[in-house]
Every structure is written in structure tokens, then in C-alpha cells.
C-alpha atoms as a PDB file:
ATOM      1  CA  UNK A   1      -0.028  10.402 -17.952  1.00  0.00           C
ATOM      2  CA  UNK A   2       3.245  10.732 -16.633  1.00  0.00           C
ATOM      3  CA  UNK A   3       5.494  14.131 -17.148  1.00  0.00           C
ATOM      4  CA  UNK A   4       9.018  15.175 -16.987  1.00  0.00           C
ATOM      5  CA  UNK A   5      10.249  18.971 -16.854  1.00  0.00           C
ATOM      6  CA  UNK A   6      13.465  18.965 -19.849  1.00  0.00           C
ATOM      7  CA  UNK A   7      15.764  21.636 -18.261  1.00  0.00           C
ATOM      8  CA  UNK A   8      18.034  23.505 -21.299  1.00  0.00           C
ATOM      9  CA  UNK A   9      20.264  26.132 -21.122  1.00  0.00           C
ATOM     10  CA  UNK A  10      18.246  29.101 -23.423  1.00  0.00           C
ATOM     11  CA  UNK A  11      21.614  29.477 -25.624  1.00  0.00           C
ATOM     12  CA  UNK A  12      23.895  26.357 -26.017  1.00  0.00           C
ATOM     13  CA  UNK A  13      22.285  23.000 -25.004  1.00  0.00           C
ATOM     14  CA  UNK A  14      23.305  20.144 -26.039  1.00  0.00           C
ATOM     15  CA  UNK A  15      21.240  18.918 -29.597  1.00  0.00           C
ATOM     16  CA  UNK A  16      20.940  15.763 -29.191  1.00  0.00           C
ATOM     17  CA  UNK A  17      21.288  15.147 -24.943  1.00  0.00           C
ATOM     18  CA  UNK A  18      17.805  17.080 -25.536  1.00  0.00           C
ATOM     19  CA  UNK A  19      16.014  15.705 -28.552  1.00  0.00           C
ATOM     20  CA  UNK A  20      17.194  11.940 -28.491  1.00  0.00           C
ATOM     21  CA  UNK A  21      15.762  11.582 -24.558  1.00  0.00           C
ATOM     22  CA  UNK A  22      12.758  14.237 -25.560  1.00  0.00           C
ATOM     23  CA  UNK A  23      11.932  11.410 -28.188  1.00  0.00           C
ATOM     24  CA  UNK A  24      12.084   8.525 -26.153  1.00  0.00           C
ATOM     25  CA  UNK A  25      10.210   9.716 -23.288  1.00  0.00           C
ATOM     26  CA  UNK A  26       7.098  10.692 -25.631  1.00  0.00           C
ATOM     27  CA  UNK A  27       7.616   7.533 -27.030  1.00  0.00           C
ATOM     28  CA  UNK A  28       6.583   5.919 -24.257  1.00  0.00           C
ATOM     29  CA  UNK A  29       3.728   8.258 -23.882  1.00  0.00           C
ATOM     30  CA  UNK A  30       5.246  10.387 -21.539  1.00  0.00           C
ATOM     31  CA  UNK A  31       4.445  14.431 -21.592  1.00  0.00           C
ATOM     32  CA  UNK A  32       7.847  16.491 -21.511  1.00  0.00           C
ATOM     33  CA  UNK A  33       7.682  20.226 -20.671  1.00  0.00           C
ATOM     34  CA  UNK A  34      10.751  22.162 -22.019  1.00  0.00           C
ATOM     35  CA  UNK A  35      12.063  24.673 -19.245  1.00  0.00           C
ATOM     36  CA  UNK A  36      14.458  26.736 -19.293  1.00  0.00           C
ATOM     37  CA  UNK A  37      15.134  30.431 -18.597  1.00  0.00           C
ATOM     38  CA  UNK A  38      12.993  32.272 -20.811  1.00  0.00           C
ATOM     39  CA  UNK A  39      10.347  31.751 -23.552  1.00  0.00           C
ATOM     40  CA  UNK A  40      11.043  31.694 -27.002  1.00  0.00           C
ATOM     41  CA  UNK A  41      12.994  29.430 -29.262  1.00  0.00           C
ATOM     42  CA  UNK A  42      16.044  28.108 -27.465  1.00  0.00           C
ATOM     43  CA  UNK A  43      19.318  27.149 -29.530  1.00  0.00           C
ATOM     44  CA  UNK A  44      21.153  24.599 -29.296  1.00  0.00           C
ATOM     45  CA  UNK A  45      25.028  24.239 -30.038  1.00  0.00           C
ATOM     46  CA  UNK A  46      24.841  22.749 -33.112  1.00  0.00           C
ATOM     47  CA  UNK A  47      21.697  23.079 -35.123  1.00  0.00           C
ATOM     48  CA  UNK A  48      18.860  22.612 -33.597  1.00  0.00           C
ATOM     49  CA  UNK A  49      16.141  24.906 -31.846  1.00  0.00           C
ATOM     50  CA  UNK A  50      13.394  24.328 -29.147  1.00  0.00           C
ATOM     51  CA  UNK A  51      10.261  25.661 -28.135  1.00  0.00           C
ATOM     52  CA  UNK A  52      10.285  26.450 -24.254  1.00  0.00           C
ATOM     53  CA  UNK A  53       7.053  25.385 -22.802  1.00  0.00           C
ATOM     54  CA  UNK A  54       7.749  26.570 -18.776  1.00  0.00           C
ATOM     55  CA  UNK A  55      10.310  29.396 -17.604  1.00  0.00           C
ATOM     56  CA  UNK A  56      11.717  28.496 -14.230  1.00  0.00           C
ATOM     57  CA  UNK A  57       9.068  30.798 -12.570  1.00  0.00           C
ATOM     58  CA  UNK A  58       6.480  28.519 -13.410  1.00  0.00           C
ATOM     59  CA  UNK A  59       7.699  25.272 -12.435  1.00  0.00           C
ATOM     60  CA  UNK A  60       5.630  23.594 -10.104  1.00  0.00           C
ATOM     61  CA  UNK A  61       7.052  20.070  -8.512  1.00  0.00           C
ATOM     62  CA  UNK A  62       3.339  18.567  -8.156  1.00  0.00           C
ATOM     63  CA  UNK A  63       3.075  18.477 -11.722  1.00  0.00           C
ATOM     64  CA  UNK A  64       5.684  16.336 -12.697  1.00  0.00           C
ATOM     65  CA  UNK A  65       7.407  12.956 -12.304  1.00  0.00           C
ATOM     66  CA  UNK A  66      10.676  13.510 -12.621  1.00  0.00           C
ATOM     67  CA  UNK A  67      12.998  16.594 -13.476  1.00  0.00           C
ATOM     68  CA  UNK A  68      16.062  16.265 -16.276  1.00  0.00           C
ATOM     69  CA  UNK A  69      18.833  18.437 -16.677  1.00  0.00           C
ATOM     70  CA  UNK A  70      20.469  18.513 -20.931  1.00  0.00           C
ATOM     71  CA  UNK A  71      24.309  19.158 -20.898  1.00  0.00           C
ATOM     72  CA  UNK A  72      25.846  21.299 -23.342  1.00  0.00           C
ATOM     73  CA  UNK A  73      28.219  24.585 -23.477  1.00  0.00           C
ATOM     74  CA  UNK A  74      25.421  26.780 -21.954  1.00  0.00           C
ATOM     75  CA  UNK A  75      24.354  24.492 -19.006  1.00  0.00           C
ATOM     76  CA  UNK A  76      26.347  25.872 -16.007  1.00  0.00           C
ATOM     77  CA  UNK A  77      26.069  29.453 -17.456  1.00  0.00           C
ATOM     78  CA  UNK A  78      22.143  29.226 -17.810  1.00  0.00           C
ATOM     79  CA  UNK A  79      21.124  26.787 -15.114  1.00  0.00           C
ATOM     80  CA  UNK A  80      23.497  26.487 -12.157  1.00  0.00           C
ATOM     81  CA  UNK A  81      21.690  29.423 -10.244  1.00  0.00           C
ATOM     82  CA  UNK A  82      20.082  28.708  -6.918  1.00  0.00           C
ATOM     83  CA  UNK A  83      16.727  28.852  -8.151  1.00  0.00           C
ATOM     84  CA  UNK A  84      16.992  25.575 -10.412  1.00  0.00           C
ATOM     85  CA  UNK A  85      19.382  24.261  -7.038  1.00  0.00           C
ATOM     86  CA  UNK A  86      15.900  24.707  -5.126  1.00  0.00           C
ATOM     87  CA  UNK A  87      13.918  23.669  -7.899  1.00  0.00           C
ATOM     88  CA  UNK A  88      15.929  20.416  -7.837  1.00  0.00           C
ATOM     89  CA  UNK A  89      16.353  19.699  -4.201  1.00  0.00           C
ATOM     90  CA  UNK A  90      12.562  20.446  -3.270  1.00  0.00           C
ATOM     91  CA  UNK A  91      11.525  17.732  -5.934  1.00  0.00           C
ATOM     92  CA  UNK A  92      13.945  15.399  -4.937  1.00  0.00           C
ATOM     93  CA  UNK A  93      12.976  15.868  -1.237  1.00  0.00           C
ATOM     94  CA  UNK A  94       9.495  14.659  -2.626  1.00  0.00           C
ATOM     95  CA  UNK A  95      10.924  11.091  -3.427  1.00  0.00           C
ATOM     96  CA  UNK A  96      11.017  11.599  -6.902  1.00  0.00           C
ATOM     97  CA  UNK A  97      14.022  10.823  -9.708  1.00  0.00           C
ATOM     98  CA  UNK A  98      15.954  13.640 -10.737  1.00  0.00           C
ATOM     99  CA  UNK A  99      18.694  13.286 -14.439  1.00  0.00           C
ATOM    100  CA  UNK A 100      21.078  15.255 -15.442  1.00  0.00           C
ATOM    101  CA  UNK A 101      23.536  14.447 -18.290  1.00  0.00           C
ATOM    102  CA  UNK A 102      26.789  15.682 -19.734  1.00  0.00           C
ATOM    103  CA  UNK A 103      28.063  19.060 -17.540  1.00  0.00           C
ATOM    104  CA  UNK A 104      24.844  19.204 -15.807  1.00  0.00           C
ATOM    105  CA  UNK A 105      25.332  16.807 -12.582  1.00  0.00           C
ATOM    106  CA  UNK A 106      27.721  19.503 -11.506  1.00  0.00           C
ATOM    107  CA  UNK A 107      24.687  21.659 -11.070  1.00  0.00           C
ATOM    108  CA  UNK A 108      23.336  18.683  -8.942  1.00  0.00           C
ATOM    109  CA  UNK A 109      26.826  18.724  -7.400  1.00  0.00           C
ATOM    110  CA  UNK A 110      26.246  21.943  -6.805  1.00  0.00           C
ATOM    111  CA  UNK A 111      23.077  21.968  -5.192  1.00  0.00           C
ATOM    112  CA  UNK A 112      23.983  19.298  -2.673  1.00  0.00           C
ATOM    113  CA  UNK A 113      22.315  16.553  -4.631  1.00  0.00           C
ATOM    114  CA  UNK A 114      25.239  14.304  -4.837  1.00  0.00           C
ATOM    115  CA  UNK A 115      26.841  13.781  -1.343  1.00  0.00           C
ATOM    116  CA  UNK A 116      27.639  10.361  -0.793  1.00  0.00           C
ATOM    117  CA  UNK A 117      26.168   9.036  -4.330  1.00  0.00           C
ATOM    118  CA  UNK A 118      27.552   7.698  -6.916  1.00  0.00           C
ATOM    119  CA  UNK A 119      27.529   9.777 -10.079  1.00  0.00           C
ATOM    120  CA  UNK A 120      28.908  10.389 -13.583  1.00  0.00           C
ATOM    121  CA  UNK A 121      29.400  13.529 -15.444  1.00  0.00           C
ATOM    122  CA  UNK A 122      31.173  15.229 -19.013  1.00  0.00           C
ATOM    123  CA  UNK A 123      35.374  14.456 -17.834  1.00  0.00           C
ATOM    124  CA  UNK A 124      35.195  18.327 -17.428  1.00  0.00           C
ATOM    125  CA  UNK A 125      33.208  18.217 -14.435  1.00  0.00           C
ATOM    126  CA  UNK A 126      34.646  15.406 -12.544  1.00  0.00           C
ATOM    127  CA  UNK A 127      36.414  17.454  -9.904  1.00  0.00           C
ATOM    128  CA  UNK A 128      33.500  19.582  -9.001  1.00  0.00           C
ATOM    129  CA  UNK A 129      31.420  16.173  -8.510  1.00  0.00           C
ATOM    130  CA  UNK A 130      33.944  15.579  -6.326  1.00  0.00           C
ATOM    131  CA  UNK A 131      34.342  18.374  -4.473  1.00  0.00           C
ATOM    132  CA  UNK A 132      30.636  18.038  -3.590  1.00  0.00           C
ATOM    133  CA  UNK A 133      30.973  14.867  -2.330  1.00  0.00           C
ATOM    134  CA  UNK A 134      29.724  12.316  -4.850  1.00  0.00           C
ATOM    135  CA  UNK A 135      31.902   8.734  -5.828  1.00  0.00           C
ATOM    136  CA  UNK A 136      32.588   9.859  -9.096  1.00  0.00           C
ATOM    137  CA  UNK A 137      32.602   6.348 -12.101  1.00  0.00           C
ATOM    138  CA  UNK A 138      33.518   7.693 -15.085  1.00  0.00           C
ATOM    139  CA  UNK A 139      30.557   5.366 -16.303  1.00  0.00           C
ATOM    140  CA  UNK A 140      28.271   6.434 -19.406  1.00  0.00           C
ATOM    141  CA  UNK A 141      25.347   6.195 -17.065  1.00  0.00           C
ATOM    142  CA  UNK A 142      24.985   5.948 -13.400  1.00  0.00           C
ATOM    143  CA  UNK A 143      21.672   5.457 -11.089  1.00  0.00           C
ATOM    144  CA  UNK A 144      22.326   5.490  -7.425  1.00  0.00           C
ATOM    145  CA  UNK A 145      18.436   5.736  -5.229  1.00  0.00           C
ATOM    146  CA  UNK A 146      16.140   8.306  -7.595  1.00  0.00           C
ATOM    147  CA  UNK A 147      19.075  10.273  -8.931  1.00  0.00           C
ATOM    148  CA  UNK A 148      20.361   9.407 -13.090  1.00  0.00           C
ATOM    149  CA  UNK A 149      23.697  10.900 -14.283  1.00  0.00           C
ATOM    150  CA  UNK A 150      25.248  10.394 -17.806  1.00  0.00           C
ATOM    151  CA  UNK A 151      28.241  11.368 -19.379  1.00  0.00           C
ATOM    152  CA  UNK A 152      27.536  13.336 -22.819  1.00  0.00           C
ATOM    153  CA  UNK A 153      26.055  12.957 -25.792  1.00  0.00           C
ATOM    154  CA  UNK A 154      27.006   8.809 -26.571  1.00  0.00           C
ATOM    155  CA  UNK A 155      24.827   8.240 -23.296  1.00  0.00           C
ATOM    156  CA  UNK A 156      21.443  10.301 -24.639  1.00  0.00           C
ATOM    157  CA  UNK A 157      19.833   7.186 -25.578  1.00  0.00           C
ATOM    158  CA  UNK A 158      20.485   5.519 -21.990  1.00  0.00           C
ATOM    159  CA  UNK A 159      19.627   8.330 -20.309  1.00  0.00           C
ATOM    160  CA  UNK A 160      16.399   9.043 -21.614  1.00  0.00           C
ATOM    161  CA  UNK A 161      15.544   4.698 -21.896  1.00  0.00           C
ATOM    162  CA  UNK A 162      16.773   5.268 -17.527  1.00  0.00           C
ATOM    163  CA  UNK A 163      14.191   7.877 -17.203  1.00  0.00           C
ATOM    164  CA  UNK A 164      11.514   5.593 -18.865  1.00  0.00           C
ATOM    165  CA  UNK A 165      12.909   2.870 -16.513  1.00  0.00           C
ATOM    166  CA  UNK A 166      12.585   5.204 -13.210  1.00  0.00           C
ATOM    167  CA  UNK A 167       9.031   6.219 -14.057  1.00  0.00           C
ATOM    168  CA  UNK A 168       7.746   2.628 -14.522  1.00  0.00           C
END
């Protein structure tokens, strides 16, 4: 059985940038692992809560298939650190996809991820994609090699249905 690792932000991720691609990807009977920055029930910034599964600490690449990134207010606050930039660039360095919607391809950005590919992100984030050296579309979704980006929220269902698509 396949598995992806769901990064949130503990306070603030997006609602449904989390629960519409969480629901796809079990659809298609793939095992998602909520992580984020400590245990407990995270919240989201609208309504909804989530059960974290893995804290960063105990994320281990050979046990998943691809790691995702969820946008929202609390994204850059919770999870552009340079433990989730390691986390991120050791798994892609394995040949598998990394995703990241909304805000959070400027943590990807960040950690280097981007140079030279071609990437969207939330308007807000545009210039730091950038800066670290992607081709920025302004598309809802982009896929350059093993790497997904998406805009926001209107691009959930793509994103998760391009995360199906990579782990076919």
C-alpha cells in the first residue's frame, strides 16, 4: 500500500488544501500520515481539526511515497524550519514526488527545491519562488520532474487527483 506524509501547520492550515486531498488519496487506497509539529488535535483556519499521526521527529523517508505540504495562514510560521527543508530535500534526493500547495512551495523555495523548475504558489509567495530560482506560472497546478505545486484552495482537488497521478 502506498503512503504519503500530509505536512500541516499545528495552528492555521488550510481546511480544505488538507481534507479534500486527505480524501482523495485514501480514496484511492492510499495511507496518509498527518505530520506536523506536535501531537494533538491540529486546527485549522476555519473549522476544522486534525489528528496528527507523526511529529517531524519521527518522520522516516523509507516509509513513504511521497511527501505533501497544506497551505494556509500557519504554513511558513510552523513548517519553513530547516528540519522539514531536510526532511524535504533528503526524500526528494531519493527520486520520489514531493507537493506543496497554496503558501507552502515557498518552503520548497526555500529549501532549494525549486531552482530551475517550474512552479506555482498562493500570489503572496510569488516573489520568494522567485528569488529561489523557480519559473514561476501563476497556474492552479504545476508538475515539473517529481515536484507538484498548486495555488490555494480552488486547486485542492487537482492537487491531491496529481498526487494519485504521481504515485501510479
Amino acid at each position: 500500500m502506498k503512503k504519503v506524509a500530509l505536512f500541516i501547520a499545528f495552528q492555521g492550515f488550510r481546511d480544505e488544501e488538507y481534507a479534500e486531498p486527505k480524501r482523495i488519496l485514501e480514496k484511492a487506497g492510499i495511507k496518509v500520515d498527518t505530520v506536523s509539529t506536535s501531537k494533538g488535535l491540529a486546527r485549522g483556519k476555519i473549522k476544522i481539526t486534525a489528528q496528527v499521526d507523526k511529529t517531524l521527529d519521527e518522520i522516516n523517508s523509507n516509509d513513504y511515497d511521497c511527501l505533501a505540504l497544506v497551505g494556509g495562514p500557519g504554513a511558513l510560521d510552523h513548517l519553513d524550519k530547516p528540519k522539514v527543508h531536510k526532511i524535504f530535500t533528503d526524500f526528494y534526493n531519493l527520486g520520489k514526488p514531493i507537493a506543496a500547495i497554496c503558501i507552502s512551495p515557498v518552503i520548497l523555495a526555500h529549501a532549494g527545491l525549486l531552482k530551475g523548475k517550474r512552479a506555482t504558489v498562493w500570489p503572496d509567495g510569488a516573489q520568494e519562488l522567485t528569488k529561489g530560482g523557480a519559473v514561476y506560472t501563476a497556474s492552479d497546478l504545476e508538475i515539473d520532474g517529481k515536484i507538484i505545486t498548486a495555488n490555494g484552495p480552488a486547486a485542492a482537488k487537482t492537487y491531491g487527483e496529481a498526487i494519485v497521478e504521481a504515485l501510479k
